[in-house]
Every structure is written in structure tokens, then in C-alpha cells.
ModelCIF file with pLDDT and N, C-alpha, C, O atoms, coordinates in Angstrom:
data_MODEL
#
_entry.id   MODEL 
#
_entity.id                         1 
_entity.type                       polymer 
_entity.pdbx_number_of_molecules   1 
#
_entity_poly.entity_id                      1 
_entity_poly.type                           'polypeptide(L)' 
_entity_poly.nstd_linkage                   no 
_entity_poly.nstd_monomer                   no 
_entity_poly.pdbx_seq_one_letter_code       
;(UNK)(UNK)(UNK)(UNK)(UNK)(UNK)(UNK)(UNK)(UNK)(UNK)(UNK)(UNK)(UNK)(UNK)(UNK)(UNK)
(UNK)(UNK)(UNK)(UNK)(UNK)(UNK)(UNK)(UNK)(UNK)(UNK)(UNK)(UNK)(UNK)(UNK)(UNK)(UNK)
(UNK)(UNK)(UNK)(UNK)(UNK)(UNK)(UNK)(UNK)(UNK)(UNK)(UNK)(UNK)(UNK)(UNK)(UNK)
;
_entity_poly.pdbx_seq_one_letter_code_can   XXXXXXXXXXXXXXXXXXXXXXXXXXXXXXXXXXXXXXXXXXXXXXX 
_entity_poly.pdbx_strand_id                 A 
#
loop_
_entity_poly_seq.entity_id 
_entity_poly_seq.num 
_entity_poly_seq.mon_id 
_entity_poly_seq.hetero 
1 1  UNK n 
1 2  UNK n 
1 3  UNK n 
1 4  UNK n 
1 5  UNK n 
1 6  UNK n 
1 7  UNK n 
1 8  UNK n 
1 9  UNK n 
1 10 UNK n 
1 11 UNK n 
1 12 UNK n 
1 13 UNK n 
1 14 UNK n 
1 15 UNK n 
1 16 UNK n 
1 17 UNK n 
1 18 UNK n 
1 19 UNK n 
1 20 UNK n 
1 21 UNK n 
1 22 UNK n 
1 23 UNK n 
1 24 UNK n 
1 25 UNK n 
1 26 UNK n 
1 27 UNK n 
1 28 UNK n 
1 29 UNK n 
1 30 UNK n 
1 31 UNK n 
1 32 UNK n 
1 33 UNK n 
1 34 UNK n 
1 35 UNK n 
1 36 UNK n 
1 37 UNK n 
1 38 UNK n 
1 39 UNK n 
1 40 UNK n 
1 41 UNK n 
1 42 UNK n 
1 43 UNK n 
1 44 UNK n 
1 45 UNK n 
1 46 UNK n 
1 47 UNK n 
#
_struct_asym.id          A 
_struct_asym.entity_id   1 
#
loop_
_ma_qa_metric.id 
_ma_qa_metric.mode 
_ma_qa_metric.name 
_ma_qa_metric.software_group_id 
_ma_qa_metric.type 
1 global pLDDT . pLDDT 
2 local  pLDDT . pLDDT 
#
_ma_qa_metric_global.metric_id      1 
_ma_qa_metric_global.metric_value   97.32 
_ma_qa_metric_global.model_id       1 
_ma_qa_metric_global.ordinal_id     1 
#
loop_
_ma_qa_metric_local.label_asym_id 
_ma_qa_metric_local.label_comp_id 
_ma_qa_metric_local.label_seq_id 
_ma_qa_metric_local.metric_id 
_ma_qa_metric_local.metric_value 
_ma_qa_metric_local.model_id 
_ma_qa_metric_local.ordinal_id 
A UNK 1  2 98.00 1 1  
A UNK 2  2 98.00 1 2  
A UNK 3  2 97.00 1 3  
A UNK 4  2 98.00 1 4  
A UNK 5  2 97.00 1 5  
A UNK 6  2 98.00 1 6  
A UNK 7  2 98.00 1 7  
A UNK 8  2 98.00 1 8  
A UNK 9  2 98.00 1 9  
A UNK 10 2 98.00 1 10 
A UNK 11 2 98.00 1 11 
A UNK 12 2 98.00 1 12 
A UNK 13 2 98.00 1 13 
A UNK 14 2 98.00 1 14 
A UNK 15 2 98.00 1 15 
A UNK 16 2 98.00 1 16 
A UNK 17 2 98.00 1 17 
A UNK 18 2 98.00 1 18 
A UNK 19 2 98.00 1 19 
A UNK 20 2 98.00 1 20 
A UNK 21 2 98.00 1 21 
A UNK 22 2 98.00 1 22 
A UNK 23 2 98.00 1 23 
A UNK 24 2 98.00 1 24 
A UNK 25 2 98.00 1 25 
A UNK 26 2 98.00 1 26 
A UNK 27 2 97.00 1 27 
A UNK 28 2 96.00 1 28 
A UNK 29 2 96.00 1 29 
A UNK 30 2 94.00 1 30 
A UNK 31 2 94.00 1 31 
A UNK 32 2 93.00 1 32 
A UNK 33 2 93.00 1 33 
A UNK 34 2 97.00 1 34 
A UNK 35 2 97.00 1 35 
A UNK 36 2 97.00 1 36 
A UNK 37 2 97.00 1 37 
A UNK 38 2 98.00 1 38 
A UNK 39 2 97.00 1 39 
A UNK 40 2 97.00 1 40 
A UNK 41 2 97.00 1 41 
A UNK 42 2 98.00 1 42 
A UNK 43 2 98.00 1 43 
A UNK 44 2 98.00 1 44 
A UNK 45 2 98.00 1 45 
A UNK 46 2 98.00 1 46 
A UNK 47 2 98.00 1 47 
#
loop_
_atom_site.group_PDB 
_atom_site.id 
_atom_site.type_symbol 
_atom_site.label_atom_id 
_atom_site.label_alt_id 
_atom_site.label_comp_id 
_atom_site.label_asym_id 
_atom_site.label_entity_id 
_atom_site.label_seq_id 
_atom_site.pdbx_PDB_ins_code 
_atom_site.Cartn_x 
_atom_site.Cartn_y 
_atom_site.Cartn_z 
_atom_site.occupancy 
_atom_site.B_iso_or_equiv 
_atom_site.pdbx_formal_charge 
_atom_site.auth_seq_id 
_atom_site.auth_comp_id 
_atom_site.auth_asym_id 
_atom_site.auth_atom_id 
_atom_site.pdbx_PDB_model_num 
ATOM 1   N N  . UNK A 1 1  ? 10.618 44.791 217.990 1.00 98.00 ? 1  UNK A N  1 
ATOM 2   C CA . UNK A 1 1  ? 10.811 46.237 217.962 1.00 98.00 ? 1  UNK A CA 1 
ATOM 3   C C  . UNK A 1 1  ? 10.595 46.727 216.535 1.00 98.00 ? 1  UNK A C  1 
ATOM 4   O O  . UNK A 1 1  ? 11.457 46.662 215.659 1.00 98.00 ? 1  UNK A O  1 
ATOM 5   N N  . UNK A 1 2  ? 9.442  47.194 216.388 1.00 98.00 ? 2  UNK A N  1 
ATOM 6   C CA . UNK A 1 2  ? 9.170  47.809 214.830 1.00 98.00 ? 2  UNK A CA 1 
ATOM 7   C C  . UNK A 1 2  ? 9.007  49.350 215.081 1.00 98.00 ? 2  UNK A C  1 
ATOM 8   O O  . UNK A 1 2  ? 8.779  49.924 214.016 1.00 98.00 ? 2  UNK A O  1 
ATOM 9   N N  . UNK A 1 3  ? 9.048  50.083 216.016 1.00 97.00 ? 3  UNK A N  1 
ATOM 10  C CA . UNK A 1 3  ? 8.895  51.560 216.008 1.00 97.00 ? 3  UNK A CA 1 
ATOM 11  C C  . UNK A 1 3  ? 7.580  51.440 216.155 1.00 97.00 ? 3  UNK A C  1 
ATOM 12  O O  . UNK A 1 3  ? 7.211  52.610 216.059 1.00 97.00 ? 3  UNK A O  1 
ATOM 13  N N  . UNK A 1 4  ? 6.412  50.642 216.363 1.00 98.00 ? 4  UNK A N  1 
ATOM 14  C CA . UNK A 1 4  ? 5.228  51.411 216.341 1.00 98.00 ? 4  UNK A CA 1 
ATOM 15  C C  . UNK A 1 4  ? 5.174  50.609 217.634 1.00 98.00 ? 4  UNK A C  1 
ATOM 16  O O  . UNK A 1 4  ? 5.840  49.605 217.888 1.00 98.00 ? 4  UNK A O  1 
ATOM 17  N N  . UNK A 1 5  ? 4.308  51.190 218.382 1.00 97.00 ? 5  UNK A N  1 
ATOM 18  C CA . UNK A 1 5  ? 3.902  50.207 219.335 1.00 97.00 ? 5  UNK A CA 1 
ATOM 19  C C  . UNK A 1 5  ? 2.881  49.513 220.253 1.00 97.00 ? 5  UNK A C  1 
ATOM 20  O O  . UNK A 1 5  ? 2.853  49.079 221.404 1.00 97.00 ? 5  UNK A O  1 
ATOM 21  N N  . UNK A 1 6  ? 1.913  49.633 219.015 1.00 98.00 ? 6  UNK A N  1 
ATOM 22  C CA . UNK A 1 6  ? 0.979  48.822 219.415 1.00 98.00 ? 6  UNK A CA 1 
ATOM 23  C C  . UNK A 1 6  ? 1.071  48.047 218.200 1.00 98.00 ? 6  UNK A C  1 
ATOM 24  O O  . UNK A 1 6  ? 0.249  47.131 218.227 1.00 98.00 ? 6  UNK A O  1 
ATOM 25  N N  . UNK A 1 7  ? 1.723  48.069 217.205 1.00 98.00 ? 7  UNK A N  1 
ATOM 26  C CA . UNK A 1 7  ? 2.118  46.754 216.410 1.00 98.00 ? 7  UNK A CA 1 
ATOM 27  C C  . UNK A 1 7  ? 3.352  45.905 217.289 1.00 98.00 ? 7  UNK A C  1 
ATOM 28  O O  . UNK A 1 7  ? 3.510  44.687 217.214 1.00 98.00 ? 7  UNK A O  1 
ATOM 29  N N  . UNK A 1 8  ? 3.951  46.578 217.901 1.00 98.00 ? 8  UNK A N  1 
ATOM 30  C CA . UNK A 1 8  ? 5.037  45.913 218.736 1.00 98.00 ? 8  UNK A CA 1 
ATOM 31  C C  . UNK A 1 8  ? 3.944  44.828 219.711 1.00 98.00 ? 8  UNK A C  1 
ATOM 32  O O  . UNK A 1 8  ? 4.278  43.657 219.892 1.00 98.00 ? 8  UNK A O  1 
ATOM 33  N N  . UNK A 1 9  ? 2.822  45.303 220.205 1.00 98.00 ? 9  UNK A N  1 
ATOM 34  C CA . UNK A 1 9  ? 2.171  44.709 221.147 1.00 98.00 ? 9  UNK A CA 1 
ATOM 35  C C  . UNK A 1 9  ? 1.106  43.330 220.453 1.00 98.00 ? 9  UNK A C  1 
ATOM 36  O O  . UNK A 1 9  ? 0.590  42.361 221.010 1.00 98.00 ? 9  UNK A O  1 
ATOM 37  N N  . UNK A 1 10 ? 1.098  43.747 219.170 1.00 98.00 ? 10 UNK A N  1 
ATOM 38  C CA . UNK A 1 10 ? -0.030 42.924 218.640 1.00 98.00 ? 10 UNK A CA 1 
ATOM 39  C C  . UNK A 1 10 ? 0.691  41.874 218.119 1.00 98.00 ? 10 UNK A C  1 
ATOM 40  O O  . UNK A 1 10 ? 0.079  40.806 218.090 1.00 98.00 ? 10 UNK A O  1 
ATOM 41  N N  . UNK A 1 11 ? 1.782  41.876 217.712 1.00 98.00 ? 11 UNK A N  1 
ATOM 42  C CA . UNK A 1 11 ? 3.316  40.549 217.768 1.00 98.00 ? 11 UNK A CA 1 
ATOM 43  C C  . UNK A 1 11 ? 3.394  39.880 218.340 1.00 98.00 ? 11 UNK A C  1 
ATOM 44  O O  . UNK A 1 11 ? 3.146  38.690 218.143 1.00 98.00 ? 11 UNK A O  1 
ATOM 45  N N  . UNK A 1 12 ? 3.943  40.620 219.701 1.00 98.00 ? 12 UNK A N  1 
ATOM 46  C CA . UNK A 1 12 ? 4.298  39.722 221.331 1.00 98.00 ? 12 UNK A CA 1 
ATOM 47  C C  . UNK A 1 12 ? 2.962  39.135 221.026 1.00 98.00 ? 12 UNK A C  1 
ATOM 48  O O  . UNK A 1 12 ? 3.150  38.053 220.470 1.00 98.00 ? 12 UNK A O  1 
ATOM 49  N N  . UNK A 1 13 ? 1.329  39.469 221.193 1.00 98.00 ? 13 UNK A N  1 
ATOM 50  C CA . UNK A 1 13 ? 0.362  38.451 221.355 1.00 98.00 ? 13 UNK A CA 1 
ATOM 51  C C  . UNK A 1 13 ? 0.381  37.611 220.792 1.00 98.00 ? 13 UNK A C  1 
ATOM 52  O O  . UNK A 1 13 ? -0.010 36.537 221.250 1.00 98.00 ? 13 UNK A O  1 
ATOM 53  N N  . UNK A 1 14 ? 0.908  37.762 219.398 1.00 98.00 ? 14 UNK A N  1 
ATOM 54  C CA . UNK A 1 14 ? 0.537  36.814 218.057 1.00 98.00 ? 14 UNK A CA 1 
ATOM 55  C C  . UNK A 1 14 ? 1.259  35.474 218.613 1.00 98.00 ? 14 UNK A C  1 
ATOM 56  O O  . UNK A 1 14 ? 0.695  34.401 218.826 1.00 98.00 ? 14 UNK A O  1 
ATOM 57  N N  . UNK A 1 15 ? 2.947  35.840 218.845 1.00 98.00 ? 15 UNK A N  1 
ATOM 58  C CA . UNK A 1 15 ? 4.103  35.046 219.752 1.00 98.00 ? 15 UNK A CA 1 
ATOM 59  C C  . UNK A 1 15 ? 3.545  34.132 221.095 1.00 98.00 ? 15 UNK A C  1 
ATOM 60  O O  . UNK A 1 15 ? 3.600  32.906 221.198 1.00 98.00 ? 15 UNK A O  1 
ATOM 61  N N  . UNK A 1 16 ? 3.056  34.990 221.973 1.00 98.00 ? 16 UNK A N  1 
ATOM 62  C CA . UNK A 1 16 ? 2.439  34.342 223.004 1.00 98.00 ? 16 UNK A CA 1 
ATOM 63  C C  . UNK A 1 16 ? 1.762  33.864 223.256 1.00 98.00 ? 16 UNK A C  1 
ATOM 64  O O  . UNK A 1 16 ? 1.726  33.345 224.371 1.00 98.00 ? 16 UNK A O  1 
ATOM 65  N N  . UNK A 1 17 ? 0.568  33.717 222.150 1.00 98.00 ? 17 UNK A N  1 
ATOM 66  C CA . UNK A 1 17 ? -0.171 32.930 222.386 1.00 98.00 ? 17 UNK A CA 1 
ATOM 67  C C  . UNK A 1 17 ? -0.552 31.470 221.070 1.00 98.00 ? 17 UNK A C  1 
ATOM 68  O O  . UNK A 1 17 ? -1.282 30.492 221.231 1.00 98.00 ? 17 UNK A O  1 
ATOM 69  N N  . UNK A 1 18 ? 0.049  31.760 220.175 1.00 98.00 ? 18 UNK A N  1 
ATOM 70  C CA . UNK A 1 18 ? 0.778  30.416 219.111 1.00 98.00 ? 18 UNK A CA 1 
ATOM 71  C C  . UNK A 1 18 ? 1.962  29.634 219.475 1.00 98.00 ? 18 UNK A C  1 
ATOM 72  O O  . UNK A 1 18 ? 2.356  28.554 219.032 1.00 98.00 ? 18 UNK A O  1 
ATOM 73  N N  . UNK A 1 19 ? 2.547  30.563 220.559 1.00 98.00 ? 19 UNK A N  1 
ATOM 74  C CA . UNK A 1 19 ? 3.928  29.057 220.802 1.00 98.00 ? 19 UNK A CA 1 
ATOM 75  C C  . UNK A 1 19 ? 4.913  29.381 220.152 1.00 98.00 ? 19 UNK A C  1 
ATOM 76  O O  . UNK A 1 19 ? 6.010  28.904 220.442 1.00 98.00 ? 19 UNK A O  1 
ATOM 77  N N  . UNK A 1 20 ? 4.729  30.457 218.897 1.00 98.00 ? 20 UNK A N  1 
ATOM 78  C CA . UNK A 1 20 ? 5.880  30.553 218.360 1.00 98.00 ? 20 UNK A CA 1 
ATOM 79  C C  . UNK A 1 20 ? 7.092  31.368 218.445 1.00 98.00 ? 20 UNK A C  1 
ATOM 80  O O  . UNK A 1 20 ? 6.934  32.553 218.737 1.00 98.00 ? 20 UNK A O  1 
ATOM 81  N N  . UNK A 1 21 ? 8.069  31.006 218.274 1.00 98.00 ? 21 UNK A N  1 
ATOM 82  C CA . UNK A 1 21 ? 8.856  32.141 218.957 1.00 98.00 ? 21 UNK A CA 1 
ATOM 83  C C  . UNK A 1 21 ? 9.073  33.319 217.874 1.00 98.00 ? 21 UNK A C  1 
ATOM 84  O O  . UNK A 1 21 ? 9.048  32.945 216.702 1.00 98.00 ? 21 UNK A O  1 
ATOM 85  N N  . UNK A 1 22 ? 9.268  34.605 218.098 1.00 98.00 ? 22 UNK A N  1 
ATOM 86  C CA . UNK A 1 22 ? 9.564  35.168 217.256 1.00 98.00 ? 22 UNK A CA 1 
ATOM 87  C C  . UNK A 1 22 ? 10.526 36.523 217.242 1.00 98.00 ? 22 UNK A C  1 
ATOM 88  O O  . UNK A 1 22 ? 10.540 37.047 218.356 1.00 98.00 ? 22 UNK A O  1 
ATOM 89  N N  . UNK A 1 23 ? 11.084 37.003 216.560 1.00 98.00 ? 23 UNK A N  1 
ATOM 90  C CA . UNK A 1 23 ? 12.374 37.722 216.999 1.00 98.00 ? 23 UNK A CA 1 
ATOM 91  C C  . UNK A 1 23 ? 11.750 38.683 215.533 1.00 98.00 ? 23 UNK A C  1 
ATOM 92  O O  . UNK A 1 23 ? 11.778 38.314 214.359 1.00 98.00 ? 23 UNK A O  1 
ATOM 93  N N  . UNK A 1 24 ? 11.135 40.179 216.170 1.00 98.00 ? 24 UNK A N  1 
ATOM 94  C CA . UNK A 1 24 ? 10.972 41.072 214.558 1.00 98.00 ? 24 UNK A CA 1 
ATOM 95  C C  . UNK A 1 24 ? 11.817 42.484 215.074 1.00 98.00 ? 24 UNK A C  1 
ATOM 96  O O  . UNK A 1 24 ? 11.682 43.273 216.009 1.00 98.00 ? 24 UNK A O  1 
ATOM 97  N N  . UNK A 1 25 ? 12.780 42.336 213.898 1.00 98.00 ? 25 UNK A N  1 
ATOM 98  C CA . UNK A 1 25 ? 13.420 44.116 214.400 1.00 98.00 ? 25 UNK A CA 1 
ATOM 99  C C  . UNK A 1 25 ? 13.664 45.085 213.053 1.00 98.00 ? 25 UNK A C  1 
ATOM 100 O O  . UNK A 1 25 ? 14.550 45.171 212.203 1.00 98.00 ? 25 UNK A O  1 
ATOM 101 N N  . UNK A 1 26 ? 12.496 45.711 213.302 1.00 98.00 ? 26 UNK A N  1 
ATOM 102 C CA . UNK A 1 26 ? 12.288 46.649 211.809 1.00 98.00 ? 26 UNK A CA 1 
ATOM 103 C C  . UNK A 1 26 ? 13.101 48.155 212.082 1.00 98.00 ? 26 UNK A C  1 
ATOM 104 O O  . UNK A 1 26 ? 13.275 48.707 213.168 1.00 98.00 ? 26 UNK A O  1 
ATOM 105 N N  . UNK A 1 27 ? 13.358 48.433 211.267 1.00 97.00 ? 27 UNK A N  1 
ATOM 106 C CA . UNK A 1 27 ? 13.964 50.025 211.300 1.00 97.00 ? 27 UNK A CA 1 
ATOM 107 C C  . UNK A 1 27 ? 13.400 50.516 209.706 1.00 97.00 ? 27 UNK A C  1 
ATOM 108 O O  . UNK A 1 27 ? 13.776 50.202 208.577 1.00 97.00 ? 27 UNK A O  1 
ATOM 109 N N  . UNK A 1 28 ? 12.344 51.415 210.198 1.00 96.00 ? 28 UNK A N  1 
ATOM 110 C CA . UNK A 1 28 ? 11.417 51.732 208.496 1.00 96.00 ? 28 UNK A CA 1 
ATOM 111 C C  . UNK A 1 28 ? 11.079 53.288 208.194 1.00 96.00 ? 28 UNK A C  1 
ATOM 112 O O  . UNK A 1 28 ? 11.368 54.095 209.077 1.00 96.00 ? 28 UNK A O  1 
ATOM 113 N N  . UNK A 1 29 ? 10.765 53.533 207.561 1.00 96.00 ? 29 UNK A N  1 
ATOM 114 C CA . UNK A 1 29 ? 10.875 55.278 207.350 1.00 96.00 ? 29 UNK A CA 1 
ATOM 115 C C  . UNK A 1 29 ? 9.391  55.792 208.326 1.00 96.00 ? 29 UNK A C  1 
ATOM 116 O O  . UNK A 1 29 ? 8.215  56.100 208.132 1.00 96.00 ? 29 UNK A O  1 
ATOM 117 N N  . UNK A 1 30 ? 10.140 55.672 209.190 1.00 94.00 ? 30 UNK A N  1 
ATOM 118 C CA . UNK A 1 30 ? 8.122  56.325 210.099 1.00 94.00 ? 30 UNK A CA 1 
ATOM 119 C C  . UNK A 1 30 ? 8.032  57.606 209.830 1.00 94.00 ? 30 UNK A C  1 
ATOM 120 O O  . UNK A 1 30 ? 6.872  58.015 209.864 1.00 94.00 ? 30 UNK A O  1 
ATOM 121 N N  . UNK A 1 31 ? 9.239  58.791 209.445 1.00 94.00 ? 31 UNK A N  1 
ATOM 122 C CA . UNK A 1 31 ? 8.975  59.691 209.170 1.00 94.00 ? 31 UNK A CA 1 
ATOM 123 C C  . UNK A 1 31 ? 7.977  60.408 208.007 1.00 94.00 ? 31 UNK A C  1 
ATOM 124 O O  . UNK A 1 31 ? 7.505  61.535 207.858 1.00 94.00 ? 31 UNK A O  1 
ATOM 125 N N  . UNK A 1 32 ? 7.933  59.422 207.436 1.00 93.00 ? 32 UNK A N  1 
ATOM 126 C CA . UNK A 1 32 ? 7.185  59.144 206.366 1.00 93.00 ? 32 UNK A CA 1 
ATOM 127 C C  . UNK A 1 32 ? 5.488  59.454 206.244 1.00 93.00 ? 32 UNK A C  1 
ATOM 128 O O  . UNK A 1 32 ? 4.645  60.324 206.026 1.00 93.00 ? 32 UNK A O  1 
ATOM 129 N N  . UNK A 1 33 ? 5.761  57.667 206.645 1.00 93.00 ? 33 UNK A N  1 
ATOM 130 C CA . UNK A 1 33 ? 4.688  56.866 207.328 1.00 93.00 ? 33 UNK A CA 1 
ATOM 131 C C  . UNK A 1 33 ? 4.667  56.190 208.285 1.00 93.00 ? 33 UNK A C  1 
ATOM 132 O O  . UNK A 1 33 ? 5.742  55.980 208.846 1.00 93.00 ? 33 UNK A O  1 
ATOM 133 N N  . UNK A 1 34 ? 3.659  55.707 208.728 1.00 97.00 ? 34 UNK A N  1 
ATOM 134 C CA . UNK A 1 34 ? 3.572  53.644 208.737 1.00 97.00 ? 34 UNK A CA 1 
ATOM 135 C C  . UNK A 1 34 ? 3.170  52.328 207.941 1.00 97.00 ? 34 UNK A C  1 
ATOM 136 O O  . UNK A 1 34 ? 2.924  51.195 208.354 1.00 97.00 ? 34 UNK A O  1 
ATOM 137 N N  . UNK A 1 35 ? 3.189  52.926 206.505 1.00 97.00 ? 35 UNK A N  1 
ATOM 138 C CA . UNK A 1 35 ? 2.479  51.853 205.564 1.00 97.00 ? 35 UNK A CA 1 
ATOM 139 C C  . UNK A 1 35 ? 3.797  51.070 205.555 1.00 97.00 ? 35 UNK A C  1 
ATOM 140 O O  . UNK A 1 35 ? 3.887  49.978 206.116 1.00 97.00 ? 35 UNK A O  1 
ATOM 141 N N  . UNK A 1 36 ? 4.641  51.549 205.018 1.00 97.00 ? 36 UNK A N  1 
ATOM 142 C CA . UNK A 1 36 ? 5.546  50.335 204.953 1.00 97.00 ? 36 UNK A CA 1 
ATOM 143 C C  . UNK A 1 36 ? 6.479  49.765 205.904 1.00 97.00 ? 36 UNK A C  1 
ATOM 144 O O  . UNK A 1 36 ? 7.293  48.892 205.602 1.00 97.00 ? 36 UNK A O  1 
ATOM 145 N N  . UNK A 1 37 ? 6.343  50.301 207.124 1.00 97.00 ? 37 UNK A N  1 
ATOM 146 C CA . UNK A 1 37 ? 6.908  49.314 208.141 1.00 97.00 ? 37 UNK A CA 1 
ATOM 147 C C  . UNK A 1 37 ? 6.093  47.948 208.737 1.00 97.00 ? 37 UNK A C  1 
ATOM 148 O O  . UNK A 1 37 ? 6.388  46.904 209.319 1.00 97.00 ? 37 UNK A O  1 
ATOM 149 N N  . UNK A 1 38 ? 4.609  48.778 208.106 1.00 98.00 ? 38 UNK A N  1 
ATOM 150 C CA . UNK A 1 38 ? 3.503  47.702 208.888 1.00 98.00 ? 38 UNK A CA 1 
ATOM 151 C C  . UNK A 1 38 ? 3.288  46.489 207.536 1.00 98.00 ? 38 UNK A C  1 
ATOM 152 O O  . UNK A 1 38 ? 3.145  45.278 207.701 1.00 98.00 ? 38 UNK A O  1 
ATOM 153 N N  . UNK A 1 39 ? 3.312  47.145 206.353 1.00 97.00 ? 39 UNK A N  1 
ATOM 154 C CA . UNK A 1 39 ? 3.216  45.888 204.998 1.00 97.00 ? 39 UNK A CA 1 
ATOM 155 C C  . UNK A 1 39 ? 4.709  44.870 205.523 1.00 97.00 ? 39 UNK A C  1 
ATOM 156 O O  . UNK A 1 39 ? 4.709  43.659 205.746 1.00 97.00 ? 39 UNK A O  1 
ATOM 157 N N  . UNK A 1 40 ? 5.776  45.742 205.604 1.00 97.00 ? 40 UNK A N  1 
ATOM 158 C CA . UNK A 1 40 ? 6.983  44.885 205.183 1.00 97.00 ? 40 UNK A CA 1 
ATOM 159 C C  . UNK A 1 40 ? 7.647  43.846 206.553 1.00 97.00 ? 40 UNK A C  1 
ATOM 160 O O  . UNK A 1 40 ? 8.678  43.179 206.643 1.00 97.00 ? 40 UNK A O  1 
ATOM 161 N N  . UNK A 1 41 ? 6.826  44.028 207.230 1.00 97.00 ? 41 UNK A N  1 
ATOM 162 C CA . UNK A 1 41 ? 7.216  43.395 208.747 1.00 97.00 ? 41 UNK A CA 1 
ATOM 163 C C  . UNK A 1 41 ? 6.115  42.550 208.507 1.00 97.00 ? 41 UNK A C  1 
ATOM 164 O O  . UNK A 1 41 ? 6.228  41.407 208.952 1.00 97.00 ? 41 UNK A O  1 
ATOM 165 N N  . UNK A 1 42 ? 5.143  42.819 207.948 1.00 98.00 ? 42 UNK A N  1 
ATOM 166 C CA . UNK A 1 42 ? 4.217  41.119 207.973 1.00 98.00 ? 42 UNK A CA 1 
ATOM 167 C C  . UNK A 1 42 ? 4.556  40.385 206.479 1.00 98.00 ? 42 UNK A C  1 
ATOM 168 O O  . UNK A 1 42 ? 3.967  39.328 206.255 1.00 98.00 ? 42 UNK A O  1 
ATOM 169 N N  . UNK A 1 43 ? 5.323  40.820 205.631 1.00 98.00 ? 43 UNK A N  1 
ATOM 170 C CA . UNK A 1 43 ? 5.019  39.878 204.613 1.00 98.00 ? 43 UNK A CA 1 
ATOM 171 C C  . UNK A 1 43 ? 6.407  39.194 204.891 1.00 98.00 ? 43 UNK A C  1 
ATOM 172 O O  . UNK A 1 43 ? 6.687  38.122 204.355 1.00 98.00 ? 43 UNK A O  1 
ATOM 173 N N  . UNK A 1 44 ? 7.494  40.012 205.968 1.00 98.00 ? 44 UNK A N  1 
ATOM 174 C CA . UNK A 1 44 ? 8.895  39.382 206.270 1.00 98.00 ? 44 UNK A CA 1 
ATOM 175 C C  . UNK A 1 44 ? 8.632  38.250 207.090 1.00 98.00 ? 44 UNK A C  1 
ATOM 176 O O  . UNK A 1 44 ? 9.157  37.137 207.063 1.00 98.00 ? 44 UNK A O  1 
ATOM 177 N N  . UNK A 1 45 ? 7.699  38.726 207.856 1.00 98.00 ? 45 UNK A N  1 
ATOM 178 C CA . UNK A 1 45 ? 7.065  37.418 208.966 1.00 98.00 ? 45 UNK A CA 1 
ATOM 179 C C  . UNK A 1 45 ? 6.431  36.524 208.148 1.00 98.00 ? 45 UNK A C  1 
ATOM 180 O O  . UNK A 1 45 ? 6.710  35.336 208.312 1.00 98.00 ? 45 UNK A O  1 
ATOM 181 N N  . UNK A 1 46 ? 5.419  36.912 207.066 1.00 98.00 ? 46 UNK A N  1 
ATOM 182 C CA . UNK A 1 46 ? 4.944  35.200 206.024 1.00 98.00 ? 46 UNK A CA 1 
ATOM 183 C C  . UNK A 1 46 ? 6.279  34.809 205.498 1.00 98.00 ? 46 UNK A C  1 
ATOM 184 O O  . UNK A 1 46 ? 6.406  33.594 205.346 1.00 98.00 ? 46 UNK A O  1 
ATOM 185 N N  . UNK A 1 47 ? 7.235  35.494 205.204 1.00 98.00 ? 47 UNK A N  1 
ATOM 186 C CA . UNK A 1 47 ? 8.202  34.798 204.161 1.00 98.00 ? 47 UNK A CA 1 
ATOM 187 C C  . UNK A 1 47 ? 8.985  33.803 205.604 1.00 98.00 ? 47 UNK A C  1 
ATOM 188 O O  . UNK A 1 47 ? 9.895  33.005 205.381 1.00 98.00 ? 47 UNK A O  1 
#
């Protein structure tokens, strides 16, 4: 659950089809934007 949701959708694939499990729950300023929910949810996922 990142608020966007077709990044929500492009996850679950990433998850479903590597095997890996993965659990992402962002709460990010969308009012904003989406730059930094979409930078800080993938570099949380490399870390």
C-alpha cells in the first residue's frame, strides 16, 4: 500500500513473480507529489 496504484500493482508483480515476499506500507506527501513516495519506497525496498 503506497497510495499510488499502479505502483501498488507493479510491487505485487515484482513479489509474484521473484518468490519474494514482500510487505511495503508507505504513507508520503502525495499532496505534493509522487516523487518521493515513488524514490523512497524503492530505495527502502534496496536497503
Amino acid at each position: 500500500s503506497t497510495g499510488i496504484g499502479f505502483l501498488d500493482h507493479m510491487v505485487e508483480q515484482f513479489s509474484k513473480h521473484s518468490l519474494i515476499d514482500v510487505t511495503m506500507k508507505v504513507d508520503g506527501d502525495l499532496h505534493v507529489d509522487q516523487h518521493h513516495t515513488t524514490e523512497d519506497s524503492a530505495i527502502a525496498l534496496g536497503q
